[in-house]
Protein backbone atom coordinates (compact mmCIF):
# COMPACT_ATOMS: atom_id res chain seq x y z
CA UNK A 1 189.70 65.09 71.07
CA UNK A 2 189.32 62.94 73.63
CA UNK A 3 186.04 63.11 76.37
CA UNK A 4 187.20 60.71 78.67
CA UNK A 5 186.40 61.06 82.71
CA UNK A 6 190.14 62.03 83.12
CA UNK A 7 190.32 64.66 80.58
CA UNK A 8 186.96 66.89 80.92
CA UNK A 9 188.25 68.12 84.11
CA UNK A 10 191.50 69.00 82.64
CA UNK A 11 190.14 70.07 79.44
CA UNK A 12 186.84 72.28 79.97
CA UNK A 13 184.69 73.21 77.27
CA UNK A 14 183.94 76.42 78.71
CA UNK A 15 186.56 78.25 81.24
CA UNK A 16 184.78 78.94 84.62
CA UNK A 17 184.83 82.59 84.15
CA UNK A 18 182.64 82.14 80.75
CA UNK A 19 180.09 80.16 81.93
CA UNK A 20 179.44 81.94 85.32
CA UNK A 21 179.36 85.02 82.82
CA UNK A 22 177.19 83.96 80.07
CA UNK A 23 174.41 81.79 82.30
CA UNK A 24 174.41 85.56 84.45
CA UNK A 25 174.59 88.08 81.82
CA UNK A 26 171.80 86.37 79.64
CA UNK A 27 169.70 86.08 82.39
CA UNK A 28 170.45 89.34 83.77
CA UNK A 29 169.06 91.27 79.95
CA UNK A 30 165.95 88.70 79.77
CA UNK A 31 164.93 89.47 83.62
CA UNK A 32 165.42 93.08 83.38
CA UNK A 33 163.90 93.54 79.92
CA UNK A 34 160.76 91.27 81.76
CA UNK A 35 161.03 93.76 85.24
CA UNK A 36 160.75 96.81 83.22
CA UNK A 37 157.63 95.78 81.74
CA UNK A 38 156.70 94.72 85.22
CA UNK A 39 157.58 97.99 86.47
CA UNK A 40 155.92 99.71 83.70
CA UNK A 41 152.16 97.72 84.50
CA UNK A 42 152.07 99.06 87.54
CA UNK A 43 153.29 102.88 86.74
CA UNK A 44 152.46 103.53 83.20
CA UNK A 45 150.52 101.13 81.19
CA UNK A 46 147.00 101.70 83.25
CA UNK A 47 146.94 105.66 82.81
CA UNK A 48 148.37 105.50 78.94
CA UNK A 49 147.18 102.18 77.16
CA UNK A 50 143.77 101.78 78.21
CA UNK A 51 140.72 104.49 78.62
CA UNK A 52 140.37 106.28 80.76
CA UNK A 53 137.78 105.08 84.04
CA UNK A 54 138.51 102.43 87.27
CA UNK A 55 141.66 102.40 87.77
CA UNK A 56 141.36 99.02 89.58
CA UNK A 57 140.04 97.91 86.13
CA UNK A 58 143.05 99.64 84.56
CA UNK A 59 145.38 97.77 86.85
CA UNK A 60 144.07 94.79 86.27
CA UNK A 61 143.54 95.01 82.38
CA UNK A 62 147.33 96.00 82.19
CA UNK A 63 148.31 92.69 84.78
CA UNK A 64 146.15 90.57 82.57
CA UNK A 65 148.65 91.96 79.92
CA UNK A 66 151.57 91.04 82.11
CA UNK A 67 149.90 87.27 82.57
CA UNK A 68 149.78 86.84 78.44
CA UNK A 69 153.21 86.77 78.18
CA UNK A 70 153.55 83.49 80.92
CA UNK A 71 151.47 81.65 78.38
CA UNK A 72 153.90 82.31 75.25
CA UNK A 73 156.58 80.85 77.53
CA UNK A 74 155.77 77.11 77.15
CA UNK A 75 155.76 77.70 73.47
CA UNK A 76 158.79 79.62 73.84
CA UNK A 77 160.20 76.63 75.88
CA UNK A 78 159.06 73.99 73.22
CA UNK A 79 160.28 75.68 69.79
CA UNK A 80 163.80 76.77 71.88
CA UNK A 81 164.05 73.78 73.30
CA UNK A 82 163.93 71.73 70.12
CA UNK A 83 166.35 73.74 68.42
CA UNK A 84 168.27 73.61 71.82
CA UNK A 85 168.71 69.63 72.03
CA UNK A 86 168.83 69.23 68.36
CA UNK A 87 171.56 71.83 66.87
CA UNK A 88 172.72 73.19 70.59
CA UNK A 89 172.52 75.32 73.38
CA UNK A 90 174.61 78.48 72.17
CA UNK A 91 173.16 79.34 68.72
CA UNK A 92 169.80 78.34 70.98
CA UNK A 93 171.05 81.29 73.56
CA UNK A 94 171.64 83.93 70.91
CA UNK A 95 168.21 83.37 69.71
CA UNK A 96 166.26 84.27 72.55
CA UNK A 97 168.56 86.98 73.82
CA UNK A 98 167.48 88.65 70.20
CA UNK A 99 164.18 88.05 70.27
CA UNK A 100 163.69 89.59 74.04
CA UNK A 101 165.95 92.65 72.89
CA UNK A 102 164.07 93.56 70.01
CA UNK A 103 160.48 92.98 71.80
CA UNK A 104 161.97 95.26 74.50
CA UNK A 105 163.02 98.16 72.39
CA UNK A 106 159.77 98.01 70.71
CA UNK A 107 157.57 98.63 73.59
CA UNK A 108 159.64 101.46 74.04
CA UNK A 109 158.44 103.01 70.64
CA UNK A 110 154.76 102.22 71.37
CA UNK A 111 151.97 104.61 70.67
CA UNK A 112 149.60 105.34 73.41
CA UNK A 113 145.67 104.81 73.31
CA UNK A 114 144.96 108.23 72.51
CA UNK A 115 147.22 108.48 69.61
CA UNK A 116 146.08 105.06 68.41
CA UNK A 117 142.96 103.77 70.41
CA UNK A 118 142.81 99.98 71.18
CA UNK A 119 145.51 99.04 68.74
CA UNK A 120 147.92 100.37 71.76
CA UNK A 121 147.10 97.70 74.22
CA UNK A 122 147.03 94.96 70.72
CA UNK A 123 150.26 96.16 69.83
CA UNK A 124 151.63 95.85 73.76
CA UNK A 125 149.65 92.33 74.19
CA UNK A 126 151.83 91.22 70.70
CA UNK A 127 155.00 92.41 72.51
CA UNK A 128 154.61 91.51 75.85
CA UNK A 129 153.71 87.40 73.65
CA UNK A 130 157.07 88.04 72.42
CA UNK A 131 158.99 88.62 75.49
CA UNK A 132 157.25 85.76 76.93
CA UNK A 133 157.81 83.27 74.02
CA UNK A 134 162.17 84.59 74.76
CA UNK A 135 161.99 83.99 78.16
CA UNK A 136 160.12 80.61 77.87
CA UNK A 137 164.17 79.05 75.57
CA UNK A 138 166.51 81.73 77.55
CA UNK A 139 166.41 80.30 81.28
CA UNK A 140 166.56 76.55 80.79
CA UNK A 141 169.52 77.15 78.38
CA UNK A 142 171.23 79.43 80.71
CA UNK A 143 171.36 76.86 83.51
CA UNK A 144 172.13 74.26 81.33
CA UNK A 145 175.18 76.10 80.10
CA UNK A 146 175.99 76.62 84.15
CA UNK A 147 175.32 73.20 85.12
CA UNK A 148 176.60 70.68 82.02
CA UNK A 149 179.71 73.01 82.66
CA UNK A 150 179.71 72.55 86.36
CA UNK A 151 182.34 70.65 88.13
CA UNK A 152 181.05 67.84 90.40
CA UNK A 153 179.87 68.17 92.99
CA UNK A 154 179.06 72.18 92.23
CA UNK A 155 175.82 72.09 90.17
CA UNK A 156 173.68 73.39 92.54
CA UNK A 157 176.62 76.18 93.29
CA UNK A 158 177.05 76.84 89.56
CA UNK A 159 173.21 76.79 89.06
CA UNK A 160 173.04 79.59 91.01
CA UNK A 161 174.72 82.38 88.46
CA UNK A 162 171.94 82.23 86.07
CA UNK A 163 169.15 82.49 88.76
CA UNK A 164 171.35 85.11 89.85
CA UNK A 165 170.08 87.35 87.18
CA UNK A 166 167.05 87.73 88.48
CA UNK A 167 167.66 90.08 91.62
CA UNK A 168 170.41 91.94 89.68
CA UNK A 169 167.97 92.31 86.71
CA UNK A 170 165.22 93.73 89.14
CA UNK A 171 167.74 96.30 90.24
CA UNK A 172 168.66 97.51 87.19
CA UNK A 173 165.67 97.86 85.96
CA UNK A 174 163.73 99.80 89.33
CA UNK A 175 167.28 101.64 89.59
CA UNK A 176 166.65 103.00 86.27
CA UNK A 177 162.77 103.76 86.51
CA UNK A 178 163.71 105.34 89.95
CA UNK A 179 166.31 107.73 88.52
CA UNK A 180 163.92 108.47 86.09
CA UNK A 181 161.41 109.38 88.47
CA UNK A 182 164.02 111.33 90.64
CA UNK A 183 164.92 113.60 87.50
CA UNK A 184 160.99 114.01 86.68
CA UNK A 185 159.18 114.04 90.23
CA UNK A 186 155.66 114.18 90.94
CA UNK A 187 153.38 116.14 93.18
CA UNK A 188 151.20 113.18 93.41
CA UNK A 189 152.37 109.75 95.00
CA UNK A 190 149.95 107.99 93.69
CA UNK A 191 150.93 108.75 90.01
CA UNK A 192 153.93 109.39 87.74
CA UNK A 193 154.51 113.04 86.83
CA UNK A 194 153.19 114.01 83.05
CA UNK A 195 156.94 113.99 81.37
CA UNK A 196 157.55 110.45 83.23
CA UNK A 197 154.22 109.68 81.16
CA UNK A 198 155.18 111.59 77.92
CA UNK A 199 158.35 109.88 77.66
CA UNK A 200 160.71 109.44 80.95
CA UNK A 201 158.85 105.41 80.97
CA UNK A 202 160.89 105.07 77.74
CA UNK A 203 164.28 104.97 78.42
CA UNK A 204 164.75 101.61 80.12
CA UNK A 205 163.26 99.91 77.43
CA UNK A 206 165.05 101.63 74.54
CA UNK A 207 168.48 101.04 77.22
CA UNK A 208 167.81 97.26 76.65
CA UNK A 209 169.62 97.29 73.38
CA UNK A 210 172.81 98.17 75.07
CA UNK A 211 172.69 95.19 77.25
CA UNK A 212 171.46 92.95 74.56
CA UNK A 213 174.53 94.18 72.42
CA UNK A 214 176.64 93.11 75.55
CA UNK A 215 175.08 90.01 76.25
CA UNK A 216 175.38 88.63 72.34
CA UNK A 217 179.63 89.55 72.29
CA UNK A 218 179.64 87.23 75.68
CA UNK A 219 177.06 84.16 74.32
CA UNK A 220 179.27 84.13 70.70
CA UNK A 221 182.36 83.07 72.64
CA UNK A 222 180.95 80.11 74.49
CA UNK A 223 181.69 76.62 72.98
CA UNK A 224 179.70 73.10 73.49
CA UNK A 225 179.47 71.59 76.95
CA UNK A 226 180.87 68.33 76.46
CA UNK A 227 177.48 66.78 77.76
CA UNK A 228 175.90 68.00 74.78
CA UNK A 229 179.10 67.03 72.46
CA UNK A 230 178.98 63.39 73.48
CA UNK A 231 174.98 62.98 73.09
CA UNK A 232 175.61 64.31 69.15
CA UNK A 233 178.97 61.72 68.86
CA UNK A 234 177.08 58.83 70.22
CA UNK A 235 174.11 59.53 67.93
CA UNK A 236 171.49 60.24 70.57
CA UNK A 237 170.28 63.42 69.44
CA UNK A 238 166.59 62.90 68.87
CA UNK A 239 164.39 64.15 65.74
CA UNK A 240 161.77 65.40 68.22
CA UNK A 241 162.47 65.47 71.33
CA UNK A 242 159.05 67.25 73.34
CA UNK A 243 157.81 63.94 71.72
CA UNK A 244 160.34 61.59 73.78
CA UNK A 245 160.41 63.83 76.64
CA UNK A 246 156.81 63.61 76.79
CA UNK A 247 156.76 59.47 76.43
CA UNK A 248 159.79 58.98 78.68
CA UNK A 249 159.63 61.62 80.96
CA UNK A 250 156.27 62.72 81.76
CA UNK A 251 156.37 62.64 85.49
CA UNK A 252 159.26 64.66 85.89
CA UNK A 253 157.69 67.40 83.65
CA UNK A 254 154.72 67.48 86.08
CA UNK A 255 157.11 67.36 89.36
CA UNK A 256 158.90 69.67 87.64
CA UNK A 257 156.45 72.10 87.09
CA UNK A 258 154.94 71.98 90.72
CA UNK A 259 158.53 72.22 92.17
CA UNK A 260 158.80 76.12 90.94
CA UNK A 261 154.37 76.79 91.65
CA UNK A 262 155.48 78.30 95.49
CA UNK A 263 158.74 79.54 93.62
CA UNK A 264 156.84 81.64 90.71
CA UNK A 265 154.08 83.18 92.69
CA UNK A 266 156.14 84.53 95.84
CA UNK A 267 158.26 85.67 93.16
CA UNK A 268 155.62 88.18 91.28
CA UNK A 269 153.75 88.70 94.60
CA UNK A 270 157.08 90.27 96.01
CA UNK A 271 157.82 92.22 93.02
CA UNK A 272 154.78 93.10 90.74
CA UNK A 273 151.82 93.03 93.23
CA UNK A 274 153.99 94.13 96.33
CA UNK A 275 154.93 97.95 94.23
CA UNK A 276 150.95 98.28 93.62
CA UNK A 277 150.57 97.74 96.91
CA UNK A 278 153.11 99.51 98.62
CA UNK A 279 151.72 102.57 96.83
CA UNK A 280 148.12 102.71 97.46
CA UNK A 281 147.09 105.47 99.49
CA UNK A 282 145.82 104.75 103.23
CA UNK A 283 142.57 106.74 102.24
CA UNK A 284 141.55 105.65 98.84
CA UNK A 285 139.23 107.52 95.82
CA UNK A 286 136.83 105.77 94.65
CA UNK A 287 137.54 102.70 92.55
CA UNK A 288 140.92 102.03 93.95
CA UNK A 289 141.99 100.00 97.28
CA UNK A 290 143.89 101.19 100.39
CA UNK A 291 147.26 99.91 100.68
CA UNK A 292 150.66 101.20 102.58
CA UNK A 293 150.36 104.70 101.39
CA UNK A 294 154.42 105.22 100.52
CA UNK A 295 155.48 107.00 96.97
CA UNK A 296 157.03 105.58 93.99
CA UNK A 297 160.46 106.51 95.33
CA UNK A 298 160.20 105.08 98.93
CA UNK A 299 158.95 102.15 98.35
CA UNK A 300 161.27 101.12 95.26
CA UNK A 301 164.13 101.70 97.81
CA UNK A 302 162.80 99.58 100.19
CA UNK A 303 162.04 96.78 97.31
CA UNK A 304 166.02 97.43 95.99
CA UNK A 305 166.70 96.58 100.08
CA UNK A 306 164.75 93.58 99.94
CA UNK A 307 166.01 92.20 96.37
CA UNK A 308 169.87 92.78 97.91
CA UNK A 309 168.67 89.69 100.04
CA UNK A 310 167.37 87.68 96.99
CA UNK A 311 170.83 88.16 95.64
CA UNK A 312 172.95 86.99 99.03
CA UNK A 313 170.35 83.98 99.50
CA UNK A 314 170.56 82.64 95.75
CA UNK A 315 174.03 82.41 95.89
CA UNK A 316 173.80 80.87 99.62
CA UNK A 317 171.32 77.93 98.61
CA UNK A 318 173.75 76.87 96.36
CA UNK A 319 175.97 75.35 98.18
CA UNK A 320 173.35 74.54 100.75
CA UNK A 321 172.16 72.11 97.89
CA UNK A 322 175.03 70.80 97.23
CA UNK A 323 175.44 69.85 100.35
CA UNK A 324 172.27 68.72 101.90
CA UNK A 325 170.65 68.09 98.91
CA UNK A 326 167.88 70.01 96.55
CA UNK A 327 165.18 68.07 97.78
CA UNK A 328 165.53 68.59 101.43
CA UNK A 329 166.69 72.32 101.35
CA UNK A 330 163.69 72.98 99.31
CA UNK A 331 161.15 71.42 101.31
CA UNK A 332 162.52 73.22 104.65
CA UNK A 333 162.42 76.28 102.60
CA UNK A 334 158.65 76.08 101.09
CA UNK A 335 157.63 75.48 104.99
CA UNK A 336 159.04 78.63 105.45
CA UNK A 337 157.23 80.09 102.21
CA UNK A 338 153.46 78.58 103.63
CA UNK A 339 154.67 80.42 107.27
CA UNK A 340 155.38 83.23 105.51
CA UNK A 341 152.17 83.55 103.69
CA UNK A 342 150.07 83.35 106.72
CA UNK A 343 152.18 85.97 108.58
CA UNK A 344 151.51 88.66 106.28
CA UNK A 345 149.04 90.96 107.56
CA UNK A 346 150.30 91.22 110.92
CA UNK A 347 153.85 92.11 109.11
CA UNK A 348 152.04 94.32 106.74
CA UNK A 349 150.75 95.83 109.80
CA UNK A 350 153.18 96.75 112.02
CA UNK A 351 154.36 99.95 110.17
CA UNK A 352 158.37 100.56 108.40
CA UNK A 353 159.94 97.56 110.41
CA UNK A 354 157.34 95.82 109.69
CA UNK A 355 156.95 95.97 105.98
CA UNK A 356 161.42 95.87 105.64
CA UNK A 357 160.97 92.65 107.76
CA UNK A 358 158.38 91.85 105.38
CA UNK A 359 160.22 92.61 102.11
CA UNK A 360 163.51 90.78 103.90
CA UNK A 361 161.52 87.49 104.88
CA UNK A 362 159.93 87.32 101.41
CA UNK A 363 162.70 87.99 99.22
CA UNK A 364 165.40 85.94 101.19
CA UNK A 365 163.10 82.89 100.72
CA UNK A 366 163.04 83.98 97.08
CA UNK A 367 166.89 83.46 97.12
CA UNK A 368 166.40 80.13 98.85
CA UNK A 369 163.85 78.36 96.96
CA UNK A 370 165.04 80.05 93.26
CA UNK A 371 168.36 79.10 93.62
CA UNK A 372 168.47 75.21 93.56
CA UNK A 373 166.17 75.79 90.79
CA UNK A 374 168.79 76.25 88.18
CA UNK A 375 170.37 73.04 88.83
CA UNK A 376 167.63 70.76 90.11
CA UNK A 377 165.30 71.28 86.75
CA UNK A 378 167.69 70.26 83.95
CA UNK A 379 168.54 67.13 86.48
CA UNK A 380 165.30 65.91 86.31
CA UNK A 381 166.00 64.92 82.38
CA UNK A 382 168.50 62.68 80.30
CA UNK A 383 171.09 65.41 77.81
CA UNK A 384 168.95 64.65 74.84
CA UNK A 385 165.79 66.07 75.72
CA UNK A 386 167.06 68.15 78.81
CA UNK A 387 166.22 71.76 77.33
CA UNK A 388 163.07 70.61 75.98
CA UNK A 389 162.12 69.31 79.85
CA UNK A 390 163.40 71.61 81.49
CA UNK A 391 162.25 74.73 79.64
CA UNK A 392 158.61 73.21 79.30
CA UNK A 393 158.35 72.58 83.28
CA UNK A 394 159.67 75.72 84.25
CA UNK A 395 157.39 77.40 81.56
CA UNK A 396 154.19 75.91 82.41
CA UNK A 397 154.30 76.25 86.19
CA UNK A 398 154.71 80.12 85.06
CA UNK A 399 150.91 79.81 83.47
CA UNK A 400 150.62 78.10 86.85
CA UNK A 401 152.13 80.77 89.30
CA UNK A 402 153.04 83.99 87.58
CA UNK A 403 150.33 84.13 84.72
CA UNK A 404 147.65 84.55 87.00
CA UNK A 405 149.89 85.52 90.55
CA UNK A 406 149.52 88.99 90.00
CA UNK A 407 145.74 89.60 88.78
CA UNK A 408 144.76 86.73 91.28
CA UNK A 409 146.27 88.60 94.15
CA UNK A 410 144.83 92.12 92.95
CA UNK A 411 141.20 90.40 93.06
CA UNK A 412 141.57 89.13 96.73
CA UNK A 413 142.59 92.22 97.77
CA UNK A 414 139.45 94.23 96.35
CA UNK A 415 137.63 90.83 98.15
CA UNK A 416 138.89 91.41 101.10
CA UNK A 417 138.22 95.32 100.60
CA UNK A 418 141.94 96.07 100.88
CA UNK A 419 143.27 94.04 103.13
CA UNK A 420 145.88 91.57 102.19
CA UNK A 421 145.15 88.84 104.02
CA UNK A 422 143.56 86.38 101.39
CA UNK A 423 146.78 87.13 99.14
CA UNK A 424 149.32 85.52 102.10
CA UNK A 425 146.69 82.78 102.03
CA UNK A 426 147.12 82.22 98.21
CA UNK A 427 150.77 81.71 98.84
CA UNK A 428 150.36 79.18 101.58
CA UNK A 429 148.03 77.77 99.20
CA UNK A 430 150.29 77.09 96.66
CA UNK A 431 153.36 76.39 98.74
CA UNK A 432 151.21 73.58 100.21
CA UNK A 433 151.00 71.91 96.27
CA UNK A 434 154.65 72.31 95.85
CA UNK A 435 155.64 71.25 99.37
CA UNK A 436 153.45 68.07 98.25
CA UNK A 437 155.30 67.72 95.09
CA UNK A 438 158.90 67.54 96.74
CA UNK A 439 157.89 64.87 98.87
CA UNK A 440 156.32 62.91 96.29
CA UNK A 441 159.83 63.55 94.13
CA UNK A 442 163.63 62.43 94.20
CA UNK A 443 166.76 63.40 94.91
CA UNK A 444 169.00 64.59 92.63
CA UNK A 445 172.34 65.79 93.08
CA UNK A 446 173.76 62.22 92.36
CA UNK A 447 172.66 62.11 89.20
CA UNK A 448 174.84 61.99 86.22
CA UNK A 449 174.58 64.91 84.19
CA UNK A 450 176.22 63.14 81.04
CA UNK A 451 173.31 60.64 80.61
């Protein structure tokens, strides 16, 4: 078969319908199977998986939880990524969807600490490794499939679907927990009721195996992208290729890697620290920290509200990419990120409007800086060692940003004895390193994604 400029257009590996399909679906399972557990550290984890005492010590032992799995993603990124550039991207795909799936479904089955003691939170910490070590091969491969697919001049556009899955994930996922909670209320805002503890918390994990069986029938029908097709014809597949990435291409893995440090830690400040938060009571007991005082139910609403904006602004920045290029829409959009952080407790402040503006700011900068994401990343790196690049700069600026993102932010706000100033000054922070990092780095919507 011919792979000539005049026929790939004509001739698509993949029809457009598959790959906006298979980058979203994929990424869809893997972010809501990653948002339940999120969902879960806040709710359920601290009262059922560690003893019983602080529950600021609770919350934070069950974050630090939540962190372990950011550093099985690198490794996840390295042993998916070789198998990714050296036998391809869809029996690559399949892979990780299974392993997240089955992780999932497992926590699901989990004894609690007093059934089992500490081998509760061992078992969980094992899990929550293997979720990690999925997620670290599924999202590079998923916006490789949407951008080696794309047509020209559409990357950034087509890059978009698989970051897509992130706000529809998160809704899924809180939808679910908040039906839950709607069927099995509580008396006390500040904690789930005893059935959601006994076994309402299980359902959305033990769901993921529907979506997993869902997202495997899509994956099997994708074929090659001819990018990858013509770097195994003309013999450049590599024996190891974090090796030549790391020889050939070591500054882009550290640009790389700072581009998405702003990215990752709005991202878990918005959803993860934001719902602990946004349920603290005004008046705290002992041991915990004031916050905004709304219940479970309330303020998952409002965070579904917010996330509709992540949505609309990912698939916005798209085209705003493509048109302007990554570099420059991303560095307008981190200024807004490093405004954004230093705006916070006067938003935070200022009651309901105040905290929707809040969650609307936040989360429609999510949209913009996570959305040129998908394509700008695999750009960065030649075919033959594009999964492997990708996946490990994404991964690592996780370790980076969301590892630590959560706990950090839970620590400044006990430092700052509740309020969460310090926290919108982390995020400046850290948009202020990535903000550096796109001016040191390139554009690259030009490139050509055959290479």
């Amino acid at each position: 078969m011919s792979v000539s400029a005049t026929t790939v257009p004509q001739t698509p590996a993949n029809p457009k319908s598959r790959v906006v399909l298979a980058s979203l679906i994929g990424t869809t399972i893997e972010f809501y199977d990653f948002y339940v557990y999120a969902t879960a550290a806040v709710l359920v984890f601290p009262h059922l998986f560690f003893p019983a005492g602080n529950e600021t010590t609770a919350l934070l032992s069950s974050f630090a939880i939540f962190g372990a799995a950011m550093v099985a993603r690198p490794l996840g990124a390295v042993f998916f990524g070789h198998l990714g550039d050296k036998v391809g991207r869809k029996t690559t795909l399949v892979a990780a969807l299974l392993t997240m799936g089955i992780a999932t479904f497992l926590i699901g089955l989990l004894p609690t600490y007093l059934v089992i003691g500490w081998f509760a939170p061992l078992l969980l910490v094992i899990l929550r490794l293997a979720q990690g070590f999925a997620l670290g091969g599924e999202w590079s491969g998923a916006a490789l499939v949407a951008t080696e697919n794309a047509p020209k001049g559409k990357r950034a556009w087509y890059g978009t679907f698989p970051q897509l899955g992130a706000p529809i994930g998160f809704i899924i996922a809180n939808g679910l927990f908040l039906i839950i909670a709607f069927a099995l209320p509580s008396d006390d805002p500040s904690r789930p009721s005893d059935a959601f503890l006994d076994w309402g918390w299980r359902i959305p994990f033990l769901f993921s195996a529907v979506m997993v069986i869902v997202g495997l029938w899509v994956r099997l029908k994708l074929v090659e992208s001819d990018a990858f097709t013509n770097t195994v014809k003309s013999g450049k597949v590599v024996k190891l290729p974090l090796k030549l990435v790391f020889k050939s291409n070591w500054r882009e893995l550290i640009l790389g890697t700072f581009f998405m440090l702003a990215t990752y830690v709005l991202f878990y400040l918005m959803t993860t620290f934001s719902l602990s938060y946004g349920r603290a009571p005004i008046e705290p007991a002992e041991g915990q920290q004031p916050g905004l005082g709304y219940n479970y139910n309330t303020f998952v609403l409002m965070l579904i509200a917010g996330v509709v904006f992540f949505g609309i602004f990912t698939l916005l920045s798209g085209p705003w990419a493509d048109k302007f290029g990554r570099r420059k829409t991303l560095i307008i959009v981190t200024a807004g990120i490093i405004v954004f952080g230093l705006l916070w407790v006067p938003l935070l402040g200022a009651g309901f409007i105040g905290v929707m503006a809040w969650l609307i700011i936040g989360f429609s900068l999510m949209g913009m800086t996570f959305g040129p994401m998908g394509a700008l990343l695999p750009e960065l790196f030649p075919t033959n060692v594009r999964y492997t690049g990708s996946g490990i700069s994404y991964n690592v600026s996780s370790i980076l940003g969301a590892a630590v993102a959560p706990f950090i932010a839970v620590w400044l706000w006990a430092e700052a004895d509740g309020s969460p100033f310090l926290v919108g000054i982390y995020l400046a922070v850290m948009g202020l390193i990535t903000l550096v990092a796109l001016v040191i780095g390139k554009e690259t919507k030009d490139i050509d994604i055959d290479r």
